[in-house]
C-alpha atoms as a PDB file:
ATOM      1  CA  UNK A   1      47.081 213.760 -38.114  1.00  0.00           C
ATOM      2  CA  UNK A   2      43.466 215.633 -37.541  1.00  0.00           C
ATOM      3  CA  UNK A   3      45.150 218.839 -39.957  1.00  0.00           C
ATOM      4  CA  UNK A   4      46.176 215.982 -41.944  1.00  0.00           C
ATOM      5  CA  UNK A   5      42.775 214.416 -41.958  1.00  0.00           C
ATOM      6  CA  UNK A   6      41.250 218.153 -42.339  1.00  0.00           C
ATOM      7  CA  UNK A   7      43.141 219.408 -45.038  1.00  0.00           C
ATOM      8  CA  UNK A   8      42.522 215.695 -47.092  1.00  0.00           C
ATOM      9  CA  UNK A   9      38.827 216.132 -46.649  1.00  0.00           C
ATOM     10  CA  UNK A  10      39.099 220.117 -48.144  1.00  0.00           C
ATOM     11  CA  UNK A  11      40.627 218.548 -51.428  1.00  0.00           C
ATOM     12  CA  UNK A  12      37.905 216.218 -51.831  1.00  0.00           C
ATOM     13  CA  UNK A  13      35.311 218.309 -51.225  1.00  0.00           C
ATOM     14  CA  UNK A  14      36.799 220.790 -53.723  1.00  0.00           C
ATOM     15  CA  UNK A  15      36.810 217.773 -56.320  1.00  0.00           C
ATOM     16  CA  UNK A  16      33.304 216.771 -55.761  1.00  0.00           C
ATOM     17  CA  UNK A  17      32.223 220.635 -55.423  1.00  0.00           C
ATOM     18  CA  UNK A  18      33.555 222.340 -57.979  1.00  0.00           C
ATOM     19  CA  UNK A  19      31.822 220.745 -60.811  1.00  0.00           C
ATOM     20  CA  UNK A  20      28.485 220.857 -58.712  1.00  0.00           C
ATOM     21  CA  UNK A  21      29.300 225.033 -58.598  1.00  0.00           C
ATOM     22  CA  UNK A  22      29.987 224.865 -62.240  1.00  0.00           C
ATOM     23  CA  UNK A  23      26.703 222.785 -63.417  1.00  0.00           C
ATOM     24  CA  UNK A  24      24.866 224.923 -61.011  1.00  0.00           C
ATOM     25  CA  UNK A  25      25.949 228.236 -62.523  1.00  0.00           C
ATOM     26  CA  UNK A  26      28.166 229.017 -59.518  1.00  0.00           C
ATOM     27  CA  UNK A  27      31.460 230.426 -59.932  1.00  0.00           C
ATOM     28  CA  UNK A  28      34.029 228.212 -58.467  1.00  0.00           C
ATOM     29  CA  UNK A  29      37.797 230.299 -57.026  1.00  0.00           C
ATOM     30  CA  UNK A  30      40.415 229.394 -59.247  1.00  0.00           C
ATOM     31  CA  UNK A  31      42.744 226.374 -57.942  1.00  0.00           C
ATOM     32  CA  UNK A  32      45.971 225.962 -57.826  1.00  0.00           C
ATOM     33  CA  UNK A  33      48.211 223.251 -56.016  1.00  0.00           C
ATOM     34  CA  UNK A  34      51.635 222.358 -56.130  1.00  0.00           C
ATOM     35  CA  UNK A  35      51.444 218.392 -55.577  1.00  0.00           C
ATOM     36  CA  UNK A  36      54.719 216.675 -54.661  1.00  0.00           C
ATOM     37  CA  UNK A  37      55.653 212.962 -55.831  1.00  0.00           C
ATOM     38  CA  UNK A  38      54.398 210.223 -53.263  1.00  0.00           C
ATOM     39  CA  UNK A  39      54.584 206.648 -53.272  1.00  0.00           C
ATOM     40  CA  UNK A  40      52.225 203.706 -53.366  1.00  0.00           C
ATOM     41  CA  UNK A  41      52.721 202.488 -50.047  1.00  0.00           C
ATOM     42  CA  UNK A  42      50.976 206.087 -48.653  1.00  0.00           C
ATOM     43  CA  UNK A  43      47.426 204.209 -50.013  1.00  0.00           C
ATOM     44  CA  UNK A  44      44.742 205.537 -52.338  1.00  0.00           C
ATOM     45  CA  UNK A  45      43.028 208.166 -49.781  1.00  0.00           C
ATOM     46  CA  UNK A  46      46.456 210.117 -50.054  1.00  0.00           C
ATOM     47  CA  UNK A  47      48.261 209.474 -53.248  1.00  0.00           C
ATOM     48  CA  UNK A  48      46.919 209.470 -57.090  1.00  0.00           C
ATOM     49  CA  UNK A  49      48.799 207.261 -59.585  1.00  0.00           C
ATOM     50  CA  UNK A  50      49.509 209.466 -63.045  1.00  0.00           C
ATOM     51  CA  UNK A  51      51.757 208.998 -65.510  1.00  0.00           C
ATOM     52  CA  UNK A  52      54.386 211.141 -66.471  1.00  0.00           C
ATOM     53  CA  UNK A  53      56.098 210.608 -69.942  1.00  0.00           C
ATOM     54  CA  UNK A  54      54.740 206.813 -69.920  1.00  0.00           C
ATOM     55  CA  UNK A  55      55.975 206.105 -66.485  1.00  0.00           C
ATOM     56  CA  UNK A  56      53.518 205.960 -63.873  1.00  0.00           C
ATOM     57  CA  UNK A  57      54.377 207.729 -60.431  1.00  0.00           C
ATOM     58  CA  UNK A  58      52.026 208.783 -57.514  1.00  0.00           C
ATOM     59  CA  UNK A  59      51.446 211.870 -56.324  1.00  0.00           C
ATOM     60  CA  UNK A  60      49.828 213.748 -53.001  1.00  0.00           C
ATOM     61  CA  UNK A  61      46.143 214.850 -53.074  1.00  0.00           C
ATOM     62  CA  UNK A  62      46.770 217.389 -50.901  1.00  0.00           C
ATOM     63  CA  UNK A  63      49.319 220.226 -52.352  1.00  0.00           C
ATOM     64  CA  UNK A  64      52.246 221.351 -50.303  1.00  0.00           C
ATOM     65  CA  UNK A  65      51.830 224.818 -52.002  1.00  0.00           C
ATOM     66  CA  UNK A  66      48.020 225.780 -52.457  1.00  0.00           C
ATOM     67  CA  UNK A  67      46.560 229.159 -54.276  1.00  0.00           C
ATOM     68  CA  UNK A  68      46.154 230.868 -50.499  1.00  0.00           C
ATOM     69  CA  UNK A  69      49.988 230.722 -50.780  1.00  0.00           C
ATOM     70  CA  UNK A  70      50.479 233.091 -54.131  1.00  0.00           C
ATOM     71  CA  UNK A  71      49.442 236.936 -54.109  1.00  0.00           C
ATOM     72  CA  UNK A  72      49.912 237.837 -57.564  1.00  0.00           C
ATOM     73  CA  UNK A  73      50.315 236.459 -61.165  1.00  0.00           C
ATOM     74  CA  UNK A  74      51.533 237.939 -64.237  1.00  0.00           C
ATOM     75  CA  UNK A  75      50.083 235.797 -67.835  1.00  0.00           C
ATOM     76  CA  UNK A  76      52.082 235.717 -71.118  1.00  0.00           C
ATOM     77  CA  UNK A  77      51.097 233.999 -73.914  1.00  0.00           C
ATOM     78  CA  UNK A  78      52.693 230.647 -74.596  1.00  0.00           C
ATOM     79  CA  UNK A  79      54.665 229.120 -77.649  1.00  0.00           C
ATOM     80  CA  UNK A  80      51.530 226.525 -78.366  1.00  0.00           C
ATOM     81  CA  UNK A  81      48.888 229.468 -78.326  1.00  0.00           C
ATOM     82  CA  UNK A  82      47.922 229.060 -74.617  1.00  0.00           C
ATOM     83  CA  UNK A  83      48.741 230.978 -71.888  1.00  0.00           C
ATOM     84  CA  UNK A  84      51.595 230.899 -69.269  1.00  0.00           C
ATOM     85  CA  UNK A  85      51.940 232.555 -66.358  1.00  0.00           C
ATOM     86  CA  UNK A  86      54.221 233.571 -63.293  1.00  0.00           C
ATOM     87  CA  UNK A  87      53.089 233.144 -59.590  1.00  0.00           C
ATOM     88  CA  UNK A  88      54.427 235.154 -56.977  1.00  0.00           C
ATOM     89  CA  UNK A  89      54.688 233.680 -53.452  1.00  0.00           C
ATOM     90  CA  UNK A  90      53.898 235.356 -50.542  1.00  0.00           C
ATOM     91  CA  UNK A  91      55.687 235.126 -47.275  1.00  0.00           C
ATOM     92  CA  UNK A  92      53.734 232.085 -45.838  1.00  0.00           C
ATOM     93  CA  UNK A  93      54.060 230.199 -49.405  1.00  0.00           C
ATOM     94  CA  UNK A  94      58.065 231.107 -49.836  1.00  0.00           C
ATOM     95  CA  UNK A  95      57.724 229.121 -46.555  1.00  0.00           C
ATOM     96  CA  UNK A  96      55.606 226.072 -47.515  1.00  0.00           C
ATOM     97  CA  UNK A  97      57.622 226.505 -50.885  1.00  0.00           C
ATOM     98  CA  UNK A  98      61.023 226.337 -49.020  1.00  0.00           C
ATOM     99  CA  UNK A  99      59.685 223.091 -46.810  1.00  0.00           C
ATOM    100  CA  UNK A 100      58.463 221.153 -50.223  1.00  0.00           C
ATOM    101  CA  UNK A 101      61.731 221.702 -52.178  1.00  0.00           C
ATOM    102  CA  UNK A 102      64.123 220.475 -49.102  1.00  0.00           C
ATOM    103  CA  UNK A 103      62.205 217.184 -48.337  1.00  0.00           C
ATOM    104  CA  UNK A 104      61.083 216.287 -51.699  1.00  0.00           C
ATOM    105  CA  UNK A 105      64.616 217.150 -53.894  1.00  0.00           C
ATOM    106  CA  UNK A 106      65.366 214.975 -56.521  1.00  0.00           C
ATOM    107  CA  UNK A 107      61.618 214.121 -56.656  1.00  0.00           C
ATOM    108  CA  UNK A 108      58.904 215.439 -59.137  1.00  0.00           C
ATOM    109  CA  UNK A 109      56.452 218.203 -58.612  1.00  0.00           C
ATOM    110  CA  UNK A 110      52.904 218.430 -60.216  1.00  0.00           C
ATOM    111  CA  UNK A 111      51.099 221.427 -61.063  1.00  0.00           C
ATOM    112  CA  UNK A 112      47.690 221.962 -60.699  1.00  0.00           C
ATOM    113  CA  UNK A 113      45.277 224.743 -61.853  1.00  0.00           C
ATOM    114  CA  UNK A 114      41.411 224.591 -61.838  1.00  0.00           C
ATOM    115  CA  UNK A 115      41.646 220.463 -62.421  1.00  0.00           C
ATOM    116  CA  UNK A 116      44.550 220.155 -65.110  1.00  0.00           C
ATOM    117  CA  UNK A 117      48.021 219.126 -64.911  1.00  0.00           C
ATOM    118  CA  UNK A 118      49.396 222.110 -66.098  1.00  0.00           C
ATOM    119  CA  UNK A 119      53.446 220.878 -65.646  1.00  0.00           C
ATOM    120  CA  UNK A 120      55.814 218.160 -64.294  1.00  0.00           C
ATOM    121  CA  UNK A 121      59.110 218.826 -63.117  1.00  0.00           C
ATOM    122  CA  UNK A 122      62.096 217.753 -61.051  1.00  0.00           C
ATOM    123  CA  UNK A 123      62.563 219.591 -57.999  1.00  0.00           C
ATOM    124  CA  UNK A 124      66.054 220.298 -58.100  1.00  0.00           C
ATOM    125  CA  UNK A 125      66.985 223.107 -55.740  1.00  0.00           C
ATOM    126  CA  UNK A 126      65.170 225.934 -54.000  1.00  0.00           C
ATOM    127  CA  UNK A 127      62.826 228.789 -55.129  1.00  0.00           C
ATOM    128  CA  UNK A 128      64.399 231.955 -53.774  1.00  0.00           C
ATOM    129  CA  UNK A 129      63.180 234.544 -56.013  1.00  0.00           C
ATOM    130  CA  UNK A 130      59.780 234.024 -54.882  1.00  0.00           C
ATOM    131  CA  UNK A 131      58.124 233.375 -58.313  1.00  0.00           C
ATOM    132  CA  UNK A 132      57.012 229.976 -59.758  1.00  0.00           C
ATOM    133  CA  UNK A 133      56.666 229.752 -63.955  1.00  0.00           C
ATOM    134  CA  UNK A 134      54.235 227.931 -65.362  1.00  0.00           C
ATOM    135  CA  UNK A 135      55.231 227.388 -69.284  1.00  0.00           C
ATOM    136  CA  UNK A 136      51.651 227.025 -70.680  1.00  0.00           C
ATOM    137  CA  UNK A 137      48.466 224.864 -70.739  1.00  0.00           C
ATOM    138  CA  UNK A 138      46.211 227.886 -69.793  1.00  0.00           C
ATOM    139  CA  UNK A 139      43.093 229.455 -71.208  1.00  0.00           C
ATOM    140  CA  UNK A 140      41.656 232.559 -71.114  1.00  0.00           C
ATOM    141  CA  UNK A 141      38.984 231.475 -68.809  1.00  0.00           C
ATOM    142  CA  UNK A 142      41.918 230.285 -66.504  1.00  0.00           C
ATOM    143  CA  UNK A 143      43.112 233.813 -66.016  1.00  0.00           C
ATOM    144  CA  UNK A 144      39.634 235.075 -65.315  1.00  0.00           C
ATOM    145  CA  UNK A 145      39.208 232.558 -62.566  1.00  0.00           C
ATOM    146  CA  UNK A 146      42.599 233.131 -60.979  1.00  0.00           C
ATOM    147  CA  UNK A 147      42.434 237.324 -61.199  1.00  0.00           C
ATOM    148  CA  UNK A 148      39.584 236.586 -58.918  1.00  0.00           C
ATOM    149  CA  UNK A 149      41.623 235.688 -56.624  1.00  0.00           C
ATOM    150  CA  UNK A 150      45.161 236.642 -57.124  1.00  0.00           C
ATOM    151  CA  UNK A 151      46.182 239.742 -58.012  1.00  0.00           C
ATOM    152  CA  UNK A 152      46.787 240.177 -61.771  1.00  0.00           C
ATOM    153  CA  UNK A 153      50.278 241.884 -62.841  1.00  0.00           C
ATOM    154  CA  UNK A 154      51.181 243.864 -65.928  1.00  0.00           C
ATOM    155  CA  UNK A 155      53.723 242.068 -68.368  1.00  0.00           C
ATOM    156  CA  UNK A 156      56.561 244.143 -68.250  1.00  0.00           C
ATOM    157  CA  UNK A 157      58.177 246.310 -71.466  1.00  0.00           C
ATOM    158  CA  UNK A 158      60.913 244.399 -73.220  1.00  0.00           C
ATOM    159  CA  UNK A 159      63.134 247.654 -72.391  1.00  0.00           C
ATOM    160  CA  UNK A 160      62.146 246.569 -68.413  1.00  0.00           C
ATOM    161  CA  UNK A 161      63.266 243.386 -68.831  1.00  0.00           C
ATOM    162  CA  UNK A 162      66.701 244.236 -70.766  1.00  0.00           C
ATOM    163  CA  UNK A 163      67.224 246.899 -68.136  1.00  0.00           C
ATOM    164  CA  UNK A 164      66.678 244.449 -65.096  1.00  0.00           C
ATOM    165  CA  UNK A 165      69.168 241.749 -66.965  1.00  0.00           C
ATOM    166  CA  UNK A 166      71.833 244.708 -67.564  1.00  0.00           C
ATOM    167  CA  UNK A 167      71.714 245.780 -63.442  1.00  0.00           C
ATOM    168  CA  UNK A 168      72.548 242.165 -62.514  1.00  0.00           C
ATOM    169  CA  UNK A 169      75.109 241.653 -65.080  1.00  0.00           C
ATOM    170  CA  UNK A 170      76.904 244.722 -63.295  1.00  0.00           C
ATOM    171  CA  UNK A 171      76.508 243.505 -59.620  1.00  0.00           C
END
């Protein structure tokens, strides 16, 4: 309950302190937090109502998966003319990834980076490549703020991706 307690009052301190750091000049890290689906009952310190295609749901303040748990990205640009990118776990957040998608299947996921709900989605099975895809929703300053923190990847040749899809077709 204390880590519980602990890790609740790091969230809210990031939401009250990281448009302080902005307005001040400061440069905040980038966040990111994979938020699983909650329920009323857990009570407003713990759970945020939000709606998701009109229907309202609740989800955890504190993520299951935070940014300490990634150690690389790789940024594409988007269909709608923002960016998208690819997260790669590291050991300790294939772990924490593992532990969200058994207890919370058939329940939805949230995805946060630096303040915006960046994608919804049904956790359906396990993660076991090691790389989470977020679609699009980011800017340019986005990636700045991550590659602070994470380490950014190349986006591979078209030839590197056709050859990777050809050795698995083999196997």
């Amino acid at each position: 309950m204390n880590r519980l307690l602990r890790l609740l009052i790091r969230a809210l301190t990031f939401v009250v302190a990281a448009p302080l750091l902005h307005a001040s000049g400061g440069s905040p890290d980038a966040y990111i937090g994979l938020h699983a689906q909650g329920e009323e009952y857990e009570g407003p310190k713990f759970v945020v109502p939000s709606q998701v295609a009109g229907k309202p749901y609740f989800f955890r303040v504190v993520p299951d998966v935070s940014a300490r748990h990634f150690k690389a990205f790789r940024a594409f640009p988007a269909e709608d003319g923002s960016f998208g990118v690819i997260l790669h776990l590291s050991e300790n957040g294939q772990r924490a990834m593992d532990i969200m998608t058994q207890t919370n299947r058939g329940r939805l996921m949230r995805t946060i980076i630096n303040g915006r709900a960046v994608g919804t989605l049904t956790i359906d099975g396990d993660v076991r490549d090691g790389r989470l895809v977020v679609w699009s929703g980011l800017d340019a300053p986005d990636l700045k703020l991550m590659a602070k923190k994470l380490k950014r990847l190349d986006i591979p040749a078209p030839g590197e991706r056709s050859g990777e899809l050809e050795k698995k077709k083999k196997r």
